[in-house]
C-alpha atoms as a PDB file:
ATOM      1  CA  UNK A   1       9.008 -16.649  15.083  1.00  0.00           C
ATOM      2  CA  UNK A   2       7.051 -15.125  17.947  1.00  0.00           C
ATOM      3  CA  UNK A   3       3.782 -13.328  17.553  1.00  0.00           C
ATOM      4  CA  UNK A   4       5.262 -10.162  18.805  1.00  0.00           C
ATOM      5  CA  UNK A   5       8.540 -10.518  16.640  1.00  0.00           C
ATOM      6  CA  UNK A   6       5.829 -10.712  13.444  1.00  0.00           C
ATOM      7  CA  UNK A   7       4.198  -7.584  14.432  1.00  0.00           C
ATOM      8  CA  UNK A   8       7.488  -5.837  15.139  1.00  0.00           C
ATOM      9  CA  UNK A   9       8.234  -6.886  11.710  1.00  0.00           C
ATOM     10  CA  UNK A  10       4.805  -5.621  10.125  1.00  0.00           C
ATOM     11  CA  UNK A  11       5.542  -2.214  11.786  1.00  0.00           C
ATOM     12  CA  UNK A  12       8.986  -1.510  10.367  1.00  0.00           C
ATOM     13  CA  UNK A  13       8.165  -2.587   7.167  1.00  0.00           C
ATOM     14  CA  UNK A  14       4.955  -0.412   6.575  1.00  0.00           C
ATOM     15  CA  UNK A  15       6.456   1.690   8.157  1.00  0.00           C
ATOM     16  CA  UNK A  16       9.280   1.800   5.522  1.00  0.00           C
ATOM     17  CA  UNK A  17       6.619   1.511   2.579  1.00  0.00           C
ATOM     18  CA  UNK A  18       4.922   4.577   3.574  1.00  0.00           C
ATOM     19  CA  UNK A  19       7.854   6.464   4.297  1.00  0.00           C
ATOM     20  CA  UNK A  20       9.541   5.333   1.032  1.00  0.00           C
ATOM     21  CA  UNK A  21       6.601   5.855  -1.210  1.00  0.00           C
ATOM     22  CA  UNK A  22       5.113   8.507   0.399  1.00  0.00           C
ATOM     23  CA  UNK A  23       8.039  10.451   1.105  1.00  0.00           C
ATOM     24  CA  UNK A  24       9.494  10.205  -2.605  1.00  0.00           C
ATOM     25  CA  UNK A  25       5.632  12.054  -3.829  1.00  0.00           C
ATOM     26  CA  UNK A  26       6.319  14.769  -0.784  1.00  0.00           C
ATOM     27  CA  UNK A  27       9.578  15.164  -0.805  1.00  0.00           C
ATOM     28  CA  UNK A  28      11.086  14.459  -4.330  1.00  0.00           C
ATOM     29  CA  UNK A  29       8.263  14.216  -7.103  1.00  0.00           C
ATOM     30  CA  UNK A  30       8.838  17.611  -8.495  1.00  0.00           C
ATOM     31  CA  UNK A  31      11.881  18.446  -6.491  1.00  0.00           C
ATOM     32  CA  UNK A  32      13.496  21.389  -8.715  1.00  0.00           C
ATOM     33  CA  UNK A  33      15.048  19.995 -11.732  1.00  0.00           C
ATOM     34  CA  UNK A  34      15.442  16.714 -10.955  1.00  0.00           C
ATOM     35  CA  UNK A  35      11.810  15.519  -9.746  1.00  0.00           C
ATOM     36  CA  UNK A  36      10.858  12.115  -9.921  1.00  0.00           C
ATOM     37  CA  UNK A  37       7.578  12.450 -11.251  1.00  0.00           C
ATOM     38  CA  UNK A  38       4.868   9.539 -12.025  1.00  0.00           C
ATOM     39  CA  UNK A  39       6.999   7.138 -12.699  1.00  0.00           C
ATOM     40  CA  UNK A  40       9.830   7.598  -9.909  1.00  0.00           C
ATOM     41  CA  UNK A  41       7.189   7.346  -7.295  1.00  0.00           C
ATOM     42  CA  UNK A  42       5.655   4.185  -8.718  1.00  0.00           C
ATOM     43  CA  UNK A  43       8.909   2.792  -8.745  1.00  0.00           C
ATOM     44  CA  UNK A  44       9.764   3.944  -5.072  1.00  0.00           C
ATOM     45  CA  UNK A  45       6.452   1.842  -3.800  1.00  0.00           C
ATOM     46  CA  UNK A  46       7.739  -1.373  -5.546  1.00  0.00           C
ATOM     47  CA  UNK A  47      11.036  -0.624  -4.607  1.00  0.00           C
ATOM     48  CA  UNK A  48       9.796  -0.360  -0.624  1.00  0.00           C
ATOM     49  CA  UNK A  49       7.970  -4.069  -0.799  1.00  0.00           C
ATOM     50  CA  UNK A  50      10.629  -5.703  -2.509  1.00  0.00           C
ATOM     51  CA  UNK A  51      13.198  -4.664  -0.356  1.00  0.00           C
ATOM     52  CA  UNK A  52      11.325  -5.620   2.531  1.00  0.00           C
ATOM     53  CA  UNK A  53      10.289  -8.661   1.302  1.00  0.00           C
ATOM     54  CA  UNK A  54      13.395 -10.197   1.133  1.00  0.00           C
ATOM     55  CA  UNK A  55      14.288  -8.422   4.833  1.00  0.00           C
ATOM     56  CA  UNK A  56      10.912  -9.232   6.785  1.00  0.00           C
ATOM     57  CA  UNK A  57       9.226 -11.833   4.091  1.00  0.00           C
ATOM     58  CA  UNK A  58      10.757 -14.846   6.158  1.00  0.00           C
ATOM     59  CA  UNK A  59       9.583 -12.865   9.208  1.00  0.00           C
ATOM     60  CA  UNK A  60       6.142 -11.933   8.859  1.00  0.00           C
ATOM     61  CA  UNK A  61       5.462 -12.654   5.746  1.00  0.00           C
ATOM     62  CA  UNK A  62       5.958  -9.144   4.441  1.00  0.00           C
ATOM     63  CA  UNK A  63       2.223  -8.337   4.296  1.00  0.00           C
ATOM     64  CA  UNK A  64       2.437  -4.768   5.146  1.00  0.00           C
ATOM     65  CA  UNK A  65      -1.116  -3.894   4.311  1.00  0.00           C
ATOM     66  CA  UNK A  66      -4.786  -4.772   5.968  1.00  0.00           C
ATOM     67  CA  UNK A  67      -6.390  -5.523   2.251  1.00  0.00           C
ATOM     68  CA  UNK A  68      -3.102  -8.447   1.832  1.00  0.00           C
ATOM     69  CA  UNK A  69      -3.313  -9.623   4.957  1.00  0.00           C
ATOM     70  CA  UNK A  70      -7.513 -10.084   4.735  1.00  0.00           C
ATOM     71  CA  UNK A  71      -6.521 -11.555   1.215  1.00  0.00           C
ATOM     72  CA  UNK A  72      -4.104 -13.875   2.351  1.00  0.00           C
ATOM     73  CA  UNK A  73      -6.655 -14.904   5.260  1.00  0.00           C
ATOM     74  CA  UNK A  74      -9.638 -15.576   2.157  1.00  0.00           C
ATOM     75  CA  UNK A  75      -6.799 -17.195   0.514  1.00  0.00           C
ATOM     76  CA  UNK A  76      -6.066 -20.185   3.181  1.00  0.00           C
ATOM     77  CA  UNK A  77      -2.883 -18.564   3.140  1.00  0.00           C
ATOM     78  CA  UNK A  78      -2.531 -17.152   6.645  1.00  0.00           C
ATOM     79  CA  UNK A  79      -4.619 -17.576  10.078  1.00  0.00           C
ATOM     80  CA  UNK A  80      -7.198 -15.591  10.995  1.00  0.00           C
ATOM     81  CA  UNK A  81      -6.199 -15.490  14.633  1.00  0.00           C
ATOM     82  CA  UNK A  82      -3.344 -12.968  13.690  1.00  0.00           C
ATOM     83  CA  UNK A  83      -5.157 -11.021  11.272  1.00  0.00           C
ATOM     84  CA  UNK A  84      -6.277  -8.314  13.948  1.00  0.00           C
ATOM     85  CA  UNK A  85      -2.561  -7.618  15.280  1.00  0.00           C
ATOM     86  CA  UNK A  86      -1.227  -7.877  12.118  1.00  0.00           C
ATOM     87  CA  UNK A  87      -3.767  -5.168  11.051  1.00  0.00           C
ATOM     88  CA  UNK A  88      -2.738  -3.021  13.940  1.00  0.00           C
ATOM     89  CA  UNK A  89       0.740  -2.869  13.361  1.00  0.00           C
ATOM     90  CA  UNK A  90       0.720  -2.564   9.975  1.00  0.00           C
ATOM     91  CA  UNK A  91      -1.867   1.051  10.818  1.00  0.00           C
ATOM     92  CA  UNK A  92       0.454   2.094  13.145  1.00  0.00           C
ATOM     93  CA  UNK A  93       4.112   2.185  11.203  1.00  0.00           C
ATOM     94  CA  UNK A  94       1.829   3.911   8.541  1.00  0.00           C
ATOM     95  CA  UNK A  95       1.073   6.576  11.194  1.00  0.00           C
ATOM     96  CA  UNK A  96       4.589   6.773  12.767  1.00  0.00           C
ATOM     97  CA  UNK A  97       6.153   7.281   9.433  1.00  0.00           C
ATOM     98  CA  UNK A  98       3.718   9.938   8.105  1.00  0.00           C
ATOM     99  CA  UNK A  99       4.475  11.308  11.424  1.00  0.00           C
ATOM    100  CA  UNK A 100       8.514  10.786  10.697  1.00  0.00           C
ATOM    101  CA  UNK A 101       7.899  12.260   7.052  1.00  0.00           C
ATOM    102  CA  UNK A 102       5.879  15.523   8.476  1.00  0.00           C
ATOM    103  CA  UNK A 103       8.803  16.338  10.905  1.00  0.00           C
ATOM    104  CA  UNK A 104      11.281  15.915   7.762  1.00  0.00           C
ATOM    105  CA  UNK A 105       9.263  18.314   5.166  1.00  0.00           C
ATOM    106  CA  UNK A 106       7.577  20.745   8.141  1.00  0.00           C
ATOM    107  CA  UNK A 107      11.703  21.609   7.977  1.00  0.00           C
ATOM    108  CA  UNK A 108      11.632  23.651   5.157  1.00  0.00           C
ATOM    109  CA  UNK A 109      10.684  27.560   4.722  1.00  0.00           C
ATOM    110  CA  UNK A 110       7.108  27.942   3.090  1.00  0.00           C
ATOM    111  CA  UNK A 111       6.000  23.803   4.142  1.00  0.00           C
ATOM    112  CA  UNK A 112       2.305  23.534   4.010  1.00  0.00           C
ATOM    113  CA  UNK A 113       0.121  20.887   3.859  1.00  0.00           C
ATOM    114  CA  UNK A 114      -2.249  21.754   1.521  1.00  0.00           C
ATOM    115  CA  UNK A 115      -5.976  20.688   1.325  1.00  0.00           C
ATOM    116  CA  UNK A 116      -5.971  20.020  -2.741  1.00  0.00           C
ATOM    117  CA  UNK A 117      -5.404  16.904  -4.649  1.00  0.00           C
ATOM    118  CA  UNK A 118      -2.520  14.266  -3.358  1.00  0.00           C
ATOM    119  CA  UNK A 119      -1.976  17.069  -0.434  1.00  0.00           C
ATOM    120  CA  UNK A 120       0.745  15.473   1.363  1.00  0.00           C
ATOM    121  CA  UNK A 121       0.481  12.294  -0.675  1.00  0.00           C
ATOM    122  CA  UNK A 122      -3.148  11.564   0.792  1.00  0.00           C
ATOM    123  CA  UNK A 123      -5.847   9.795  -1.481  1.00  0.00           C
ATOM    124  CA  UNK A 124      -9.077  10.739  -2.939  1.00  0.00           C
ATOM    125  CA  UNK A 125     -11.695  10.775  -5.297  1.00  0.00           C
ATOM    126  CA  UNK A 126     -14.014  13.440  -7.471  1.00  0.00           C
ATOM    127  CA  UNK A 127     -12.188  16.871  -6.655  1.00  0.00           C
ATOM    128  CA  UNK A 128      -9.339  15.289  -4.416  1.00  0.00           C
ATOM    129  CA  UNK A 129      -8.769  13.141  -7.096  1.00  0.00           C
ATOM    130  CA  UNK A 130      -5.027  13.778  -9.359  1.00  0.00           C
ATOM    131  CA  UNK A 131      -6.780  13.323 -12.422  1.00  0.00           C
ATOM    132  CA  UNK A 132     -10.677  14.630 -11.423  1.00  0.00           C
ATOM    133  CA  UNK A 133     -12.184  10.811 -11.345  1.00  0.00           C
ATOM    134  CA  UNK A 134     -15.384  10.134 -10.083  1.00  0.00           C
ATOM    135  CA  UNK A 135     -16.135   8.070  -7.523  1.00  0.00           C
ATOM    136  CA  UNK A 136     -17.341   4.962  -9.028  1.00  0.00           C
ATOM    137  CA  UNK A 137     -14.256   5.649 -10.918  1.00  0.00           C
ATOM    138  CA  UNK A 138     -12.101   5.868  -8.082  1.00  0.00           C
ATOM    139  CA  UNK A 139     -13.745   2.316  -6.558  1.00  0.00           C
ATOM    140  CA  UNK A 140     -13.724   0.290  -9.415  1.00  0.00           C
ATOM    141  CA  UNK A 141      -9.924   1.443 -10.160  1.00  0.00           C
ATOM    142  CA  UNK A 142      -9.180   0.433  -6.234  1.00  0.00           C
ATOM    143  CA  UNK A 143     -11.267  -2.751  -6.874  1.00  0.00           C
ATOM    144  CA  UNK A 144      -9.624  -4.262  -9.657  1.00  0.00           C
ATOM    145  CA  UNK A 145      -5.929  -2.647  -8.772  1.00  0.00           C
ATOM    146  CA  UNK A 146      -6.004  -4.668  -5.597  1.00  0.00           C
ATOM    147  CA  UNK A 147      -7.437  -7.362  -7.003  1.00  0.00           C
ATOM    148  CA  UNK A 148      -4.641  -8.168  -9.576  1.00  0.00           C
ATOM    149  CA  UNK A 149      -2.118  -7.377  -6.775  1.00  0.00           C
ATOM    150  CA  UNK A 150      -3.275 -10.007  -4.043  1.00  0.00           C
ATOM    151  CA  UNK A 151      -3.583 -12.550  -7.303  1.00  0.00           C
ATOM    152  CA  UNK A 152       0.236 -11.668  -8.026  1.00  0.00           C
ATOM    153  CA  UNK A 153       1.019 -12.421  -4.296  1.00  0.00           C
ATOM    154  CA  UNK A 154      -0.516 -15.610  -4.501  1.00  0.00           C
ATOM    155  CA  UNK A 155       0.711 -16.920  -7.363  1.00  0.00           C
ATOM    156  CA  UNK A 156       4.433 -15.692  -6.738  1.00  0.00           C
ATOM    157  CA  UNK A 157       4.769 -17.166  -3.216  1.00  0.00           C
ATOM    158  CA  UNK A 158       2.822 -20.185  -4.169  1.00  0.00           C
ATOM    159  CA  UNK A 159       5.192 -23.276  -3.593  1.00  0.00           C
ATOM    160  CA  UNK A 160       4.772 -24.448  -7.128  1.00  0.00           C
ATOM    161  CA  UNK A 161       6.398 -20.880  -8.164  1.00  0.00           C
ATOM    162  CA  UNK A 162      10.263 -20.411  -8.571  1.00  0.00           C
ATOM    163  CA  UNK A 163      11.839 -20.344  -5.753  1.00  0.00           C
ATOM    164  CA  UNK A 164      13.500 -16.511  -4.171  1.00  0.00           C
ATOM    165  CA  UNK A 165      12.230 -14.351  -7.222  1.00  0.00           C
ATOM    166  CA  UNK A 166       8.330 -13.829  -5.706  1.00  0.00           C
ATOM    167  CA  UNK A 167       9.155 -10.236  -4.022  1.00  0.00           C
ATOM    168  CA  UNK A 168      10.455  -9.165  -7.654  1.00  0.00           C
ATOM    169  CA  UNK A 169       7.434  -9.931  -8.938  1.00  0.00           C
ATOM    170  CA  UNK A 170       4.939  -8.853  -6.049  1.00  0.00           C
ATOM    171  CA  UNK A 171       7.607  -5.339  -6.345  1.00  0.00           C
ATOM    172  CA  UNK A 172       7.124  -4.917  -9.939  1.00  0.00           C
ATOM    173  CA  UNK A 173       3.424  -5.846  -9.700  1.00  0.00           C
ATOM    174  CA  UNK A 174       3.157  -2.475  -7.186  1.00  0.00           C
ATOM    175  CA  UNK A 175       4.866  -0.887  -9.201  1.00  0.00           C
ATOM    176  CA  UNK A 176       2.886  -1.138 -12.894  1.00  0.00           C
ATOM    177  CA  UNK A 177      -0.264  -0.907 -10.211  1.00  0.00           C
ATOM    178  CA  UNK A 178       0.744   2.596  -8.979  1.00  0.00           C
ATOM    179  CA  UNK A 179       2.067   3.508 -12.690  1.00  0.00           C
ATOM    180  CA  UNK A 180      -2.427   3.044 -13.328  1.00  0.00           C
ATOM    181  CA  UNK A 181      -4.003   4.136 -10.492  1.00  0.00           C
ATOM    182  CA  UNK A 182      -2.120   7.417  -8.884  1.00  0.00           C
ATOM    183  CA  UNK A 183      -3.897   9.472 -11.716  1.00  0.00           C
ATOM    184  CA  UNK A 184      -7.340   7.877 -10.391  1.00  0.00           C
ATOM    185  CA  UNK A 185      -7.113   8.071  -6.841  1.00  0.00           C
ATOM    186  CA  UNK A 186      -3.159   9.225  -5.983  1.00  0.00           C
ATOM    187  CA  UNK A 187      -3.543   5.102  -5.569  1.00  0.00           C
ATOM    188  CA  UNK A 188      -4.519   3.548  -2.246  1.00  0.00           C
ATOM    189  CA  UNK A 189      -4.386  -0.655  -2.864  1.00  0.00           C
ATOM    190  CA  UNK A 190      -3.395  -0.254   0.982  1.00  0.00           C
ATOM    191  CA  UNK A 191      -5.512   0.823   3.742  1.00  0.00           C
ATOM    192  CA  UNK A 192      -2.769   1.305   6.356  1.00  0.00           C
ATOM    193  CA  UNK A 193      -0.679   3.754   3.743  1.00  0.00           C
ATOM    194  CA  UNK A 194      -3.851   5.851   3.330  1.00  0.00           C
ATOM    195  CA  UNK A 195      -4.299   6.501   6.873  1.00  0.00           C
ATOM    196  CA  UNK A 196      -0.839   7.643   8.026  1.00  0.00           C
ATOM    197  CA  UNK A 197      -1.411  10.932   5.479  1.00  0.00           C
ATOM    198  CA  UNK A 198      -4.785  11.211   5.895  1.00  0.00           C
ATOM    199  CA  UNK A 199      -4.809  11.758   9.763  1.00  0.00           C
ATOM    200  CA  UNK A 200      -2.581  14.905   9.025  1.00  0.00           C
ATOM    201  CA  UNK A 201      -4.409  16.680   7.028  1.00  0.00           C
ATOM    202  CA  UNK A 202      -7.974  15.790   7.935  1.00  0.00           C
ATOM    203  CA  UNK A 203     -10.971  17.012   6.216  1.00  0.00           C
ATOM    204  CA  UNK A 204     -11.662  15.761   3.044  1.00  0.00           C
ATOM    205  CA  UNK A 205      -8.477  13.243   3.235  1.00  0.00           C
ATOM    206  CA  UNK A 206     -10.879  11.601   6.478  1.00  0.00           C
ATOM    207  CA  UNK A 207     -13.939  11.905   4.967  1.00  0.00           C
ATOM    208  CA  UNK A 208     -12.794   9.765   2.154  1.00  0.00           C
ATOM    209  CA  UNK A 209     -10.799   7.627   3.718  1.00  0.00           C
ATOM    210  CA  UNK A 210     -13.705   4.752   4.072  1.00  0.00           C
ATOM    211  CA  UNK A 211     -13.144   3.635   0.407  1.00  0.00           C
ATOM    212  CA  UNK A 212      -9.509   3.199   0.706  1.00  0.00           C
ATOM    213  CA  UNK A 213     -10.339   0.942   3.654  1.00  0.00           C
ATOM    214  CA  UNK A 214     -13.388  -0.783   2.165  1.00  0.00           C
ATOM    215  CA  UNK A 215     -12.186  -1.266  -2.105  1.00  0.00           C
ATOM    216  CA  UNK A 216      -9.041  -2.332  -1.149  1.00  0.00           C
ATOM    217  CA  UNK A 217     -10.019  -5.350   1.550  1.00  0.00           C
ATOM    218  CA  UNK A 218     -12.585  -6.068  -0.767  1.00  0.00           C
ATOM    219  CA  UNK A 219     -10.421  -6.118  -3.850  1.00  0.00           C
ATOM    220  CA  UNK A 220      -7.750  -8.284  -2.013  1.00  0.00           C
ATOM    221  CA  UNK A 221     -10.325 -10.953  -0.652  1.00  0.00           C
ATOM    222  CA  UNK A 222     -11.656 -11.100  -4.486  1.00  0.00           C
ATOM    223  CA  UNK A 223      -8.354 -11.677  -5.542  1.00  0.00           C
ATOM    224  CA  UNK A 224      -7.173 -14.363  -3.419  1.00  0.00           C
ATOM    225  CA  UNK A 225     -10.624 -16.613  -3.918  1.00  0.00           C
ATOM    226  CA  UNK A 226     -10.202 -16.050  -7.712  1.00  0.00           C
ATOM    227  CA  UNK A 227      -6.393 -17.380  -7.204  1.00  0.00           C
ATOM    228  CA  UNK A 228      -7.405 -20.179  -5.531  1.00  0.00           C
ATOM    229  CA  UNK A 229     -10.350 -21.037  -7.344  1.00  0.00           C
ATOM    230  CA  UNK A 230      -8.032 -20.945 -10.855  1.00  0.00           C
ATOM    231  CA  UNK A 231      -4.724 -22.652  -9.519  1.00  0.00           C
ATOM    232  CA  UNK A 232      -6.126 -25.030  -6.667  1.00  0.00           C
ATOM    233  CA  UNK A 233      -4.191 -25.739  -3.628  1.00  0.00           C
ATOM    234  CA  UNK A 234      -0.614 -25.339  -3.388  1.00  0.00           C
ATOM    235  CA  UNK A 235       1.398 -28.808  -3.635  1.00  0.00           C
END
């Protein structure tokens, strides 16, 4: 695959995770009656990496997020030459399809985007946090979360693994990690899907947006190196 047919990739696919996970908290979490809730969002963020995993994973790689691709870089899994376009794409389907999901829910009569917690799915700690966490709260839930998710990538794409099943796992994996951490933080784990909300509604959603860059990349990075440190190379 070309370069440019990767990033293409990378852009429709966050693109679709932000939209699909994001959109399901604005759009159908406590839709009247039949809301989603908690667990119907979790399951709409797995539900957007899996299904893109098997579209775009023989692609791109389905990486979809700054913190996994960093990860995968720390990891020996992926070259560091393409880390900075990846990085860029991935930031810019986030955007487009916040912008995509504000032109959707602007439609209806009384739309605003708030400035509380999880305003327009945005993330944040202390008092634009879902559950009032702190902030050391908030980072060491980011910390571990993406931890364990870039040491589920690596061991479920590893060659040793079974073969096909990896994005159920890596899916399911998102999913259990954003069934723990949207009470924290409205969960993060991904730079690129925190910065498609938080450029619409500004303020406090910008001012905080620094951890959800920094935790995340670190947490990733952390989790690779302890994956490779544990299982050794693949065969």
């Amino acid at each position: 695959m070309s370069h440019s047919q990767k990033l293409s990739a990378e852009f429709i696919g966050t693109f679709w995770l932000v939209f699909g996970g994001c959109g399901s908290a604005v759009l159908a979490a406590a839709f009247p009656d039949v809301g989603i809730g908690l667990l119907g969002v979790s399951l709409a963020f797995g539900l957007t990496v899996l299904t893109m995993a098997y579209a775009i994973g023989h692609i791109s790689g389905c990486h979809l997020n700054p913190a996994v691709t960093l990860g995968l870089v720390a990891g020996g899994r992926h070259p560091a030459k393409e880390a900075v376009g990846y990085i860029v794409a991935q930031v810019a389907g986030g955007i487009a399809a916040a912008g995509a999901l504000y032109t959707i829910a602007s439609g209806k009569a009384g739309f605003a985007l708030g400035s509380g917690p999880g305003a327009f799915a945005t993330n944040g700690y202390g008092e634009f946090s879902p559950g009032g966490y702190n902030l050391m709260a908030a980072l060491v839930a980011e910390l571990l979360l993406t931890f364990v998710f870039l040491f589920i990538i690596m061991g479920a794409t590893d060659r040793r693994a079974p073969a096909g099943l990896a994005p159920i796992a890596i899916g399911l994996g998102l999913t259990l990690i954003h069934l723990i951490g949207i009470p924290v933080t409205n969960l993060s784990v991904n730079p690129a899907r925190s910065t498609g909300p938080a450029l619409f509604v500004a303020g406090h959603a910008l001012e905080q947006l620094w951890l959800f860059w920094v935790v995340p990349i670190l947490g990733g990075m952390l989790g690779a190196l302890a994956y490779r440190s544990v299982a050794g190379k693949d065969s």
